[in-house]
PDB file of N, CA and C in Angstrom:
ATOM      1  N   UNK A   1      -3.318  -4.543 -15.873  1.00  0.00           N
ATOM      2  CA  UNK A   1      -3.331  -4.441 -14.424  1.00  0.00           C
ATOM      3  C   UNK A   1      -2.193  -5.292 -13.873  1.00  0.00           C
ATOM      4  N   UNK A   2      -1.508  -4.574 -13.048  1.00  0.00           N
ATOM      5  CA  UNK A   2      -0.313  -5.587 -12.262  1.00  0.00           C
ATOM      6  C   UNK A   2      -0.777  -6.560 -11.315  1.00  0.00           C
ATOM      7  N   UNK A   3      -0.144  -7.481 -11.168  1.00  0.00           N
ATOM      8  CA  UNK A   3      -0.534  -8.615 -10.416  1.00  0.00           C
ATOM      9  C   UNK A   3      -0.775  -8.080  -9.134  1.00  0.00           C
ATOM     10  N   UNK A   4      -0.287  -7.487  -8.691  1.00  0.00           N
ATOM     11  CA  UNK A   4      -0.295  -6.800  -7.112  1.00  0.00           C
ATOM     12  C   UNK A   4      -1.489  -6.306  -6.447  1.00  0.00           C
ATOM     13  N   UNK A   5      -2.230  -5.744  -8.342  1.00  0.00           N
ATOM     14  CA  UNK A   5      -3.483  -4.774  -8.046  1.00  0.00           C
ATOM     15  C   UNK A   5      -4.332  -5.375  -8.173  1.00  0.00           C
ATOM     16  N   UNK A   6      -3.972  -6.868  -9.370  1.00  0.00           N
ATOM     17  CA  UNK A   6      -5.230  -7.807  -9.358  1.00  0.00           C
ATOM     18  C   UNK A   6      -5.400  -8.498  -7.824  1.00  0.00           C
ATOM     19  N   UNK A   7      -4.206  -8.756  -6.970  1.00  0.00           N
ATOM     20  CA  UNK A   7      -4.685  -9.952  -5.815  1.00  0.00           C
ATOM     21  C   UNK A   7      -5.374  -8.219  -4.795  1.00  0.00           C
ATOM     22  N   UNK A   8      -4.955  -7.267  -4.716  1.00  0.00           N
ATOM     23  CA  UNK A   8      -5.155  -6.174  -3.641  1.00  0.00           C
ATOM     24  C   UNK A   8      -7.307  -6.110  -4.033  1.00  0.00           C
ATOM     25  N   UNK A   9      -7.351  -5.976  -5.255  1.00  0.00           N
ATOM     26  CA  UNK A   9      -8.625  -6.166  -5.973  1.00  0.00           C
ATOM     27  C   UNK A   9      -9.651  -7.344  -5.487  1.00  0.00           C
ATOM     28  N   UNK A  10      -9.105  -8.052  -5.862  1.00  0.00           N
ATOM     29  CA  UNK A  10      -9.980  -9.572  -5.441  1.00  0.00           C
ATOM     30  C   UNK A  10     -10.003  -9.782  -4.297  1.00  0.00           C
ATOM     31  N   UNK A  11      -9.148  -9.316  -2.886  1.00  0.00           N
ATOM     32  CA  UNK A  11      -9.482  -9.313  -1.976  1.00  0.00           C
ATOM     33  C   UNK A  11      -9.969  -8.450  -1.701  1.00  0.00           C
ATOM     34  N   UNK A  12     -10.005  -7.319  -1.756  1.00  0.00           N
ATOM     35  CA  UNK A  12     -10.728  -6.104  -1.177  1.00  0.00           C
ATOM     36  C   UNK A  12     -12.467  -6.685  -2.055  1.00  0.00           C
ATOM     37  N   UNK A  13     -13.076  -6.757  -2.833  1.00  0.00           N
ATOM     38  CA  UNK A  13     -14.050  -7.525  -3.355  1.00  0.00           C
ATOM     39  C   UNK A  13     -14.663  -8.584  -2.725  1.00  0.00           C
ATOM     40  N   UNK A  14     -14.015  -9.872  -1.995  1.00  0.00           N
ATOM     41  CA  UNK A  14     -14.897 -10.969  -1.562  1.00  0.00           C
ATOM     42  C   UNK A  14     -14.342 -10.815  -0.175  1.00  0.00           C
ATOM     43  N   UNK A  15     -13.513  -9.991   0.683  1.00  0.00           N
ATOM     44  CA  UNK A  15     -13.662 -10.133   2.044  1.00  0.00           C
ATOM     45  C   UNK A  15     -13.300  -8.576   2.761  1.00  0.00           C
ATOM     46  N   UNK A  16     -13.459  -7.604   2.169  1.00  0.00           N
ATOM     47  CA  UNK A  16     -13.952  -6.487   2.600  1.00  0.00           C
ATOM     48  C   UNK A  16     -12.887  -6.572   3.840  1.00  0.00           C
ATOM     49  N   UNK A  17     -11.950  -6.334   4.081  1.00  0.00           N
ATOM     50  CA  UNK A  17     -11.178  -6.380   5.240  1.00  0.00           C
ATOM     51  C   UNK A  17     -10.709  -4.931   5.599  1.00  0.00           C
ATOM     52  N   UNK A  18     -10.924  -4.815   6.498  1.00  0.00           N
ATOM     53  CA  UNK A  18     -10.331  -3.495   7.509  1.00  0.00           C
ATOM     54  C   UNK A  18      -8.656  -3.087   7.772  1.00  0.00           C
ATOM     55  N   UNK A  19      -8.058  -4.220   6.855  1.00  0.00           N
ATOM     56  CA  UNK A  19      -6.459  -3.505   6.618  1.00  0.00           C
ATOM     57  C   UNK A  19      -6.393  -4.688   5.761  1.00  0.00           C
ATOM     58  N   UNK A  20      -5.424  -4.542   4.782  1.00  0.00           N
ATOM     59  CA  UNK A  20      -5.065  -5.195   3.572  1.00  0.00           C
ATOM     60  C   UNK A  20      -3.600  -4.701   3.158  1.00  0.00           C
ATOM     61  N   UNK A  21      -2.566  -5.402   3.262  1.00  0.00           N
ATOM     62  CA  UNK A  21      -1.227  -5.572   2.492  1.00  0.00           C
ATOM     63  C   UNK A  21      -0.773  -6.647   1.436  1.00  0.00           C
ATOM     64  N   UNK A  22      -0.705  -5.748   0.798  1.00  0.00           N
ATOM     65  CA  UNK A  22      -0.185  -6.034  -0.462  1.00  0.00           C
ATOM     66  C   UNK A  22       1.631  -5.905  -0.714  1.00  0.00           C
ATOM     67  N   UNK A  23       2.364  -6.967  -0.246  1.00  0.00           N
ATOM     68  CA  UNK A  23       4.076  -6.700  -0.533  1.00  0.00           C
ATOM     69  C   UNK A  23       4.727  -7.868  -1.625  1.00  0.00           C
ATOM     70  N   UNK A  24       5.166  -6.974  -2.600  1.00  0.00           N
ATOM     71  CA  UNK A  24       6.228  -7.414  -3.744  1.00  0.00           C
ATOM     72  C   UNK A  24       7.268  -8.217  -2.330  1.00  0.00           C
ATOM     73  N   UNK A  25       8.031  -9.528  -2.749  1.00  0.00           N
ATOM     74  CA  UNK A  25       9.026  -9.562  -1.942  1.00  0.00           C
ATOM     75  C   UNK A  25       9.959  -9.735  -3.395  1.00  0.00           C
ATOM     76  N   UNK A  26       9.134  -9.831  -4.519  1.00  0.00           N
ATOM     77  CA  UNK A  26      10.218 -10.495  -5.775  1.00  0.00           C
ATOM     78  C   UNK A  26      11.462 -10.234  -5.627  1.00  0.00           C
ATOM     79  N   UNK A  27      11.793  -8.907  -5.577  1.00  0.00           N
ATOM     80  CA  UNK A  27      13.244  -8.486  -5.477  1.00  0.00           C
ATOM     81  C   UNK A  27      14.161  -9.169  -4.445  1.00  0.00           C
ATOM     82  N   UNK A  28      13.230  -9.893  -3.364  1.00  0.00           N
ATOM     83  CA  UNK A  28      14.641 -10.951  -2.648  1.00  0.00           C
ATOM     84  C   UNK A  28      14.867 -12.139  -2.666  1.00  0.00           C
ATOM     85  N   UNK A  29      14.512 -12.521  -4.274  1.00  0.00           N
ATOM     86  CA  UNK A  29      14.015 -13.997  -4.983  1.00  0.00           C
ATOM     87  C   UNK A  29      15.359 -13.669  -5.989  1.00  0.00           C
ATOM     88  N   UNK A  30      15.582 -12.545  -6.561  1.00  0.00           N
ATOM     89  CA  UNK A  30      15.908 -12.497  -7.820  1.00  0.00           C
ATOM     90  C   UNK A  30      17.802 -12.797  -8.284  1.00  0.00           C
ATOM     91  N   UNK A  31      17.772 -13.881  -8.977  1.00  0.00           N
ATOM     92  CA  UNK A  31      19.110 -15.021  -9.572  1.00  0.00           C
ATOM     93  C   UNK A  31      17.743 -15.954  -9.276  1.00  0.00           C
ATOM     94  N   UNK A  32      17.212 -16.286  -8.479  1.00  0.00           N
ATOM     95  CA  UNK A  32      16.350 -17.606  -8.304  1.00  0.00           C
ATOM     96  C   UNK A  32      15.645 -18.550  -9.552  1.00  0.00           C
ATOM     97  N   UNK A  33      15.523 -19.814  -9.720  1.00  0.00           N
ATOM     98  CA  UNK A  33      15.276 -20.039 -10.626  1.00  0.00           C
ATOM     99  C   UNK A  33      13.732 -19.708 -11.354  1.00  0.00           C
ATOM    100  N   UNK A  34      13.190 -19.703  -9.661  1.00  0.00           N
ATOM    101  CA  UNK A  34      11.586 -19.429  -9.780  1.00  0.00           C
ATOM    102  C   UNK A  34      11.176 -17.703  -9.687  1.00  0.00           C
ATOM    103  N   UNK A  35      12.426 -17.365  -9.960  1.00  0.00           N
ATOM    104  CA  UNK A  35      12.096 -15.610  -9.511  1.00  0.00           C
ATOM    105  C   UNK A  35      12.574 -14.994 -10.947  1.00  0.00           C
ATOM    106  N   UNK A  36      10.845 -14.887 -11.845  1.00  0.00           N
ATOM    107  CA  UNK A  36      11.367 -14.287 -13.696  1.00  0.00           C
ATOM    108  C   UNK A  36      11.511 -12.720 -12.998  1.00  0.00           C
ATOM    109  N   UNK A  37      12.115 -12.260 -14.302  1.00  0.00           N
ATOM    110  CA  UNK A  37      12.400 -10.951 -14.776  1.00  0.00           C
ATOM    111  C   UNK A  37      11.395 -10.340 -14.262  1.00  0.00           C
ATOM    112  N   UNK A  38      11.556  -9.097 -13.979  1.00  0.00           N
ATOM    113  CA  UNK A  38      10.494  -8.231 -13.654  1.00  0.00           C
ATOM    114  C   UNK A  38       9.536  -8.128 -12.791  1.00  0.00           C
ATOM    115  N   UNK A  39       9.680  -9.470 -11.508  1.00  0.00           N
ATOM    116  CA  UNK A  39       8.988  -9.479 -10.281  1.00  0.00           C
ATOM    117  C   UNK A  39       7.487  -9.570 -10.527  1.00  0.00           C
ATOM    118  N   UNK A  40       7.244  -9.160  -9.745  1.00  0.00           N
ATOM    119  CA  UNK A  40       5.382  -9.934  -8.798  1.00  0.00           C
ATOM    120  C   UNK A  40       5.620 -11.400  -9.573  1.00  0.00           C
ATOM    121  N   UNK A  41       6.150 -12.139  -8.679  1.00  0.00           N
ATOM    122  CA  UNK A  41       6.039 -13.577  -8.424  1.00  0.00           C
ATOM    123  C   UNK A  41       6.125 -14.193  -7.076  1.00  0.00           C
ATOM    124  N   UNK A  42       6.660 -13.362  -6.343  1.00  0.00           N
ATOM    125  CA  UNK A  42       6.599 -13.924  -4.702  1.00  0.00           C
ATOM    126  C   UNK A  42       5.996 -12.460  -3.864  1.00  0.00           C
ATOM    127  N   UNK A  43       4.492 -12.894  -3.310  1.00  0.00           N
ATOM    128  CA  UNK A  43       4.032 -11.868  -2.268  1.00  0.00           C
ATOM    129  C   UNK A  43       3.667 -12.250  -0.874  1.00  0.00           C
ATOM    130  N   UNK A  44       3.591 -11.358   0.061  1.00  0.00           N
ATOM    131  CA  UNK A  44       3.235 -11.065   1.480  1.00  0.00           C
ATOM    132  C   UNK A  44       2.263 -10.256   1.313  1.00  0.00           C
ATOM    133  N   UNK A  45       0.766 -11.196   2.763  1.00  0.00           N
ATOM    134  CA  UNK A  45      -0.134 -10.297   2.760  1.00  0.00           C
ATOM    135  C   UNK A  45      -0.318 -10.530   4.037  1.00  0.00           C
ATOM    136  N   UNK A  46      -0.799  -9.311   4.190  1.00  0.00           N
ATOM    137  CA  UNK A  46      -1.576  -9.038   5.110  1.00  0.00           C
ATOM    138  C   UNK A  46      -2.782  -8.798   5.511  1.00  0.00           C
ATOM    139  N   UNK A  47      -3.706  -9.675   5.914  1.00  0.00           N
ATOM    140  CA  UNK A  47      -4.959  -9.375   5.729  1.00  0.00           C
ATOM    141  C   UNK A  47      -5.648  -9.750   7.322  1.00  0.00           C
ATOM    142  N   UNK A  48      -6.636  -8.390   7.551  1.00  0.00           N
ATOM    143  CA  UNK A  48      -7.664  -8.426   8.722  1.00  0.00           C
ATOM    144  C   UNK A  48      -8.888  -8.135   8.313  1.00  0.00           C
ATOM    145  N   UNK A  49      -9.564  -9.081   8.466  1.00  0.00           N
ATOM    146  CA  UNK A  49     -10.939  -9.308   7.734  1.00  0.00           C
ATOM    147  C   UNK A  49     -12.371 -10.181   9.051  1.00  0.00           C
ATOM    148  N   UNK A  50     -13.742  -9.454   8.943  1.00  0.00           N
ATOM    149  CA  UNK A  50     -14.398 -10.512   9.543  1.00  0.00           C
ATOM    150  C   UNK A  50     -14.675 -11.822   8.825  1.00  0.00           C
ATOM    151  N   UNK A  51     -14.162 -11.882   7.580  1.00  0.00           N
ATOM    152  CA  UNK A  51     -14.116 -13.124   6.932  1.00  0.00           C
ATOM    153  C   UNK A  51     -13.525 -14.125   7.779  1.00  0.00           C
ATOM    154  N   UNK A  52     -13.021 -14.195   8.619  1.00  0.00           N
ATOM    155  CA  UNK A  52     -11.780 -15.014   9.089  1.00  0.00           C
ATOM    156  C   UNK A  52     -12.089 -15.874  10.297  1.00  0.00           C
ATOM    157  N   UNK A  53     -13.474 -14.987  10.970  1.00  0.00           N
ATOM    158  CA  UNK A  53     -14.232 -15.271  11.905  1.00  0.00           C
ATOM    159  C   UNK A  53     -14.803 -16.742  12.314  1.00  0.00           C
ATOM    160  N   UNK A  54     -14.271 -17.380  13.072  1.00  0.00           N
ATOM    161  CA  UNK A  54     -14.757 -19.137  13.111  1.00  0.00           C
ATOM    162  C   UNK A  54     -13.946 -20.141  12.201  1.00  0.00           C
ATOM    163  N   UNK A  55     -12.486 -19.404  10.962  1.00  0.00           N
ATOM    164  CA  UNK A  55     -12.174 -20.415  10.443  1.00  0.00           C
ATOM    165  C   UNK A  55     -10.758 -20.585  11.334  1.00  0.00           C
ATOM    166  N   UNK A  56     -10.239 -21.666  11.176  1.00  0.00           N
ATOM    167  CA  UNK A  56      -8.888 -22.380  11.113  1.00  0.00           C
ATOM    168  C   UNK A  56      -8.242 -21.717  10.385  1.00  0.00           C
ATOM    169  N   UNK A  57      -6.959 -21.666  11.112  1.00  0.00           N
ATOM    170  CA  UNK A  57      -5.416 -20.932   9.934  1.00  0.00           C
ATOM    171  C   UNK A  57      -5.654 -21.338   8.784  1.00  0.00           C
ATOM    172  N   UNK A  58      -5.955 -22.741   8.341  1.00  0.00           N
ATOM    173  CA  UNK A  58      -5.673 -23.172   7.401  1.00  0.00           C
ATOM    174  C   UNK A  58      -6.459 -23.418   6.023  1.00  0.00           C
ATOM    175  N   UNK A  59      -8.181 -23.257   6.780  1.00  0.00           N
ATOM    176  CA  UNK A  59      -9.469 -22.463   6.295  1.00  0.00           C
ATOM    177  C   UNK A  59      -9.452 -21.438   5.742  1.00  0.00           C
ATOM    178  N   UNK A  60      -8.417 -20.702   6.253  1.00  0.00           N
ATOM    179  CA  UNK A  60      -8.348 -19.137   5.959  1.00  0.00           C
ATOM    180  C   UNK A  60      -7.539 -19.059   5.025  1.00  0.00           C
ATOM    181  N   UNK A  61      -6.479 -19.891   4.918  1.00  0.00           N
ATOM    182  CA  UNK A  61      -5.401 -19.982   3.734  1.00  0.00           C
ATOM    183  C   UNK A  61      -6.031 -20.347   2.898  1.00  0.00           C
ATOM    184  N   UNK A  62      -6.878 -21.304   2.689  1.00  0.00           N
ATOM    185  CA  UNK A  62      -7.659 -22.236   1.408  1.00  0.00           C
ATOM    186  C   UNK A  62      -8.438 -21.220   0.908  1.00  0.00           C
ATOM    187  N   UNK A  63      -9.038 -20.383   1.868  1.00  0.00           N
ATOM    188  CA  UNK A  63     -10.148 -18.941   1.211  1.00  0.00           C
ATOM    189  C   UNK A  63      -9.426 -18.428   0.642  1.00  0.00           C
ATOM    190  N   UNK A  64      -8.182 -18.082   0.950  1.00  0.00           N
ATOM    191  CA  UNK A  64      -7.599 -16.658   0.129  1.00  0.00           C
ATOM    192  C   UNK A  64      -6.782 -17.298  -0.965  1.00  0.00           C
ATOM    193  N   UNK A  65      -6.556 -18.810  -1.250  1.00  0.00           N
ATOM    194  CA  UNK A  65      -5.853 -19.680  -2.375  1.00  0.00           C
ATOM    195  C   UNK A  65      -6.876 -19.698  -2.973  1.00  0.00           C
ATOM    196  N   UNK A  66      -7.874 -20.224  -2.581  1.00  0.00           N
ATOM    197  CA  UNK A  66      -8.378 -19.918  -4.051  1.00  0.00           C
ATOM    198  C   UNK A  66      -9.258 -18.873  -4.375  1.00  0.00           C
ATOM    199  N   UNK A  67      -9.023 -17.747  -3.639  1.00  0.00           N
ATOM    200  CA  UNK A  67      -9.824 -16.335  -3.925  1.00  0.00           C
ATOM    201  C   UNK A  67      -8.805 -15.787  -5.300  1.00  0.00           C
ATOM    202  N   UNK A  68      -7.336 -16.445  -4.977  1.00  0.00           N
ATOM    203  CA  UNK A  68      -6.373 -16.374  -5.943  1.00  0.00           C
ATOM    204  C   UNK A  68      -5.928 -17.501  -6.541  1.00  0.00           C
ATOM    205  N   UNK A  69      -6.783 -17.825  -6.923  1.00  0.00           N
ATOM    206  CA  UNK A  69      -5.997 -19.744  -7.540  1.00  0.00           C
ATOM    207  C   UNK A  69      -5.548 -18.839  -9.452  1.00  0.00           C
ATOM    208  N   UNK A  70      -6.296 -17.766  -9.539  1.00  0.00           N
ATOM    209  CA  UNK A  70      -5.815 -17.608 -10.892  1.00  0.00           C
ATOM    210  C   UNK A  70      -4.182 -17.061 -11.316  1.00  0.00           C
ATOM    211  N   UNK A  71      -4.186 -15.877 -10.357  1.00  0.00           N
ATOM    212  CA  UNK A  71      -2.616 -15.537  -9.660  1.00  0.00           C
ATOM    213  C   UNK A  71      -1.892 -16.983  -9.207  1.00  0.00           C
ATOM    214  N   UNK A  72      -2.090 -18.007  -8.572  1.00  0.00           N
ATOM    215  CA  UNK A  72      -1.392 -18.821  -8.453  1.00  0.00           C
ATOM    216  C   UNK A  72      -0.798 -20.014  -9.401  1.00  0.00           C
ATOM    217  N   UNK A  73      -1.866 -19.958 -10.432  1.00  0.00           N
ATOM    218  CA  UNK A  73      -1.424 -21.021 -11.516  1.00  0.00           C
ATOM    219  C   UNK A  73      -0.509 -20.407 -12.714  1.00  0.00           C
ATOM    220  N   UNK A  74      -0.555 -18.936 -12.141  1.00  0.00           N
ATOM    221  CA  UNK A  74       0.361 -18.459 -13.391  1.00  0.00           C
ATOM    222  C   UNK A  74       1.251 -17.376 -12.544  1.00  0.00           C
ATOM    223  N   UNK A  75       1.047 -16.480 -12.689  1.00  0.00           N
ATOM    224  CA  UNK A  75       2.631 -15.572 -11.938  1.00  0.00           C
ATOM    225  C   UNK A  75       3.011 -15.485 -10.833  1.00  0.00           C
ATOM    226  N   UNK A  76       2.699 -15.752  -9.625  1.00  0.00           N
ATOM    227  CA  UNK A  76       2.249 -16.079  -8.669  1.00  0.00           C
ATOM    228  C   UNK A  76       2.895 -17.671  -8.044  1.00  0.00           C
ATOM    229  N   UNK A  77       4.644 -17.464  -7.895  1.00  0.00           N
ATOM    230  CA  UNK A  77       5.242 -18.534  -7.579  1.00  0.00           C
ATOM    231  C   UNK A  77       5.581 -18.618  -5.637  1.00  0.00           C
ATOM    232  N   UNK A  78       5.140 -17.925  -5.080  1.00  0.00           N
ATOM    233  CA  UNK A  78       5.422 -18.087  -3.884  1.00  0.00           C
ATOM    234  C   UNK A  78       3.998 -16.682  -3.213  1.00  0.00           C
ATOM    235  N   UNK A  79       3.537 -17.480  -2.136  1.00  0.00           N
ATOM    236  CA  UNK A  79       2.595 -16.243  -1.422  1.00  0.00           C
ATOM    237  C   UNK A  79       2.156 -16.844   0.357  1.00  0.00           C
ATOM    238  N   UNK A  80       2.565 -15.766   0.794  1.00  0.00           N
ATOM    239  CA  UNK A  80       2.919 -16.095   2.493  1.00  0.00           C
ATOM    240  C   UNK A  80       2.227 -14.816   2.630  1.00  0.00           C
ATOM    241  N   UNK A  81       1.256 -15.565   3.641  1.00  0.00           N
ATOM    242  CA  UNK A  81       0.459 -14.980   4.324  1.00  0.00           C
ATOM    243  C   UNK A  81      -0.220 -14.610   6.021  1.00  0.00           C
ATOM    244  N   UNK A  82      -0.480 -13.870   6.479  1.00  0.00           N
ATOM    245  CA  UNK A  82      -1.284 -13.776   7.721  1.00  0.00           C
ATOM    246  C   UNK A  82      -2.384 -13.139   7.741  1.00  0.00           C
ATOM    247  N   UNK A  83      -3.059 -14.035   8.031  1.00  0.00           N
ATOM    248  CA  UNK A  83      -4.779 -13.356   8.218  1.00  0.00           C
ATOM    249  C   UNK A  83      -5.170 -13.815   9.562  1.00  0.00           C
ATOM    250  N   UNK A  84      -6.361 -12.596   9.865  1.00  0.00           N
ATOM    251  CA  UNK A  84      -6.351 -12.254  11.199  1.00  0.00           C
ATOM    252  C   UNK A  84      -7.843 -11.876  11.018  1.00  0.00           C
ATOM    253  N   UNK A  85      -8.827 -11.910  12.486  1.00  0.00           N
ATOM    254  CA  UNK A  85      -9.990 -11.311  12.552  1.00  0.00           C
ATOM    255  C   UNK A  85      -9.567  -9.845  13.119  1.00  0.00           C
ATOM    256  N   UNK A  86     -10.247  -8.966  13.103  1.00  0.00           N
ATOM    257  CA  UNK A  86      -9.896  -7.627  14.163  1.00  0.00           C
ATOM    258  C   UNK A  86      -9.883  -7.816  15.350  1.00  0.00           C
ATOM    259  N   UNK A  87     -10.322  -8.788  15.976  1.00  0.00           N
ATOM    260  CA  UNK A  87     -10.343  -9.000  16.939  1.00  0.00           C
ATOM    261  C   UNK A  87      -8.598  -9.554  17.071  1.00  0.00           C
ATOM    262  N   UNK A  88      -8.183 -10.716  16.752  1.00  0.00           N
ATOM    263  CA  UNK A  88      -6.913 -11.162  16.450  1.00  0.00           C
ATOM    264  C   UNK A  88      -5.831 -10.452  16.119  1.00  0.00           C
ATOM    265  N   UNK A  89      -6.045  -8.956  15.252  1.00  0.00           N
ATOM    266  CA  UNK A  89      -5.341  -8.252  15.278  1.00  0.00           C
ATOM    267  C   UNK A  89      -5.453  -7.222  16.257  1.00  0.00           C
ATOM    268  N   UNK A  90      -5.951  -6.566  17.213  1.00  0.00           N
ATOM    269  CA  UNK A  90      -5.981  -5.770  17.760  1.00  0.00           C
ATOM    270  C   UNK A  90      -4.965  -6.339  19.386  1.00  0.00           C
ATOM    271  N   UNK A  91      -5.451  -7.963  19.401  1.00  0.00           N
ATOM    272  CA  UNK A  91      -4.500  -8.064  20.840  1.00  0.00           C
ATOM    273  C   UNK A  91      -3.201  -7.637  20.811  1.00  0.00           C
TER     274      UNK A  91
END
């Protein structure tokens, strides 16, 4: 399974969100020292979830770090994110 499909997986699984992006940016890493061969090492997500409901930006980052702490200790060298309630995304 590609890394892409494991983090798209594990989130769609513990926060059921109503839009979910999943973006490779590897390819605008690559000469980098932290950017190996063959990409999924740096991603963008996008996520709108009622998970998100009552936390802090930064609550919400810690949920989805370590919803992926396994992606992060190994291929998984850069991951930038925005998460949003539906409510948050719809304004």
């Amino acid at each position: 399974m590609s890394v892409s499909d494991s983090i798209q997986q594990k989130l769609t699984k513990a926060l059921a969100p109503q839009r979910l992006e999943v973006k490779d940016e590897s390819h605008l890493h690559a000469g980098h020292a932290s950017a190996p061969a063959g990409g999924e090492s740096h991603f963008r997500l996008l996520i709108v979830s009622d998970a998100f409901e009552g936390l802090s930006r930064v609550a919400r980052q810690r949920l989805v770090n370590g919803l992926l702490s396994e992606e992060l200790a190994g291929p998984v060298h850069a991951l930038a994110m925005k998460t949003q309630t539906p409510a948050e995304a719809a304004a």
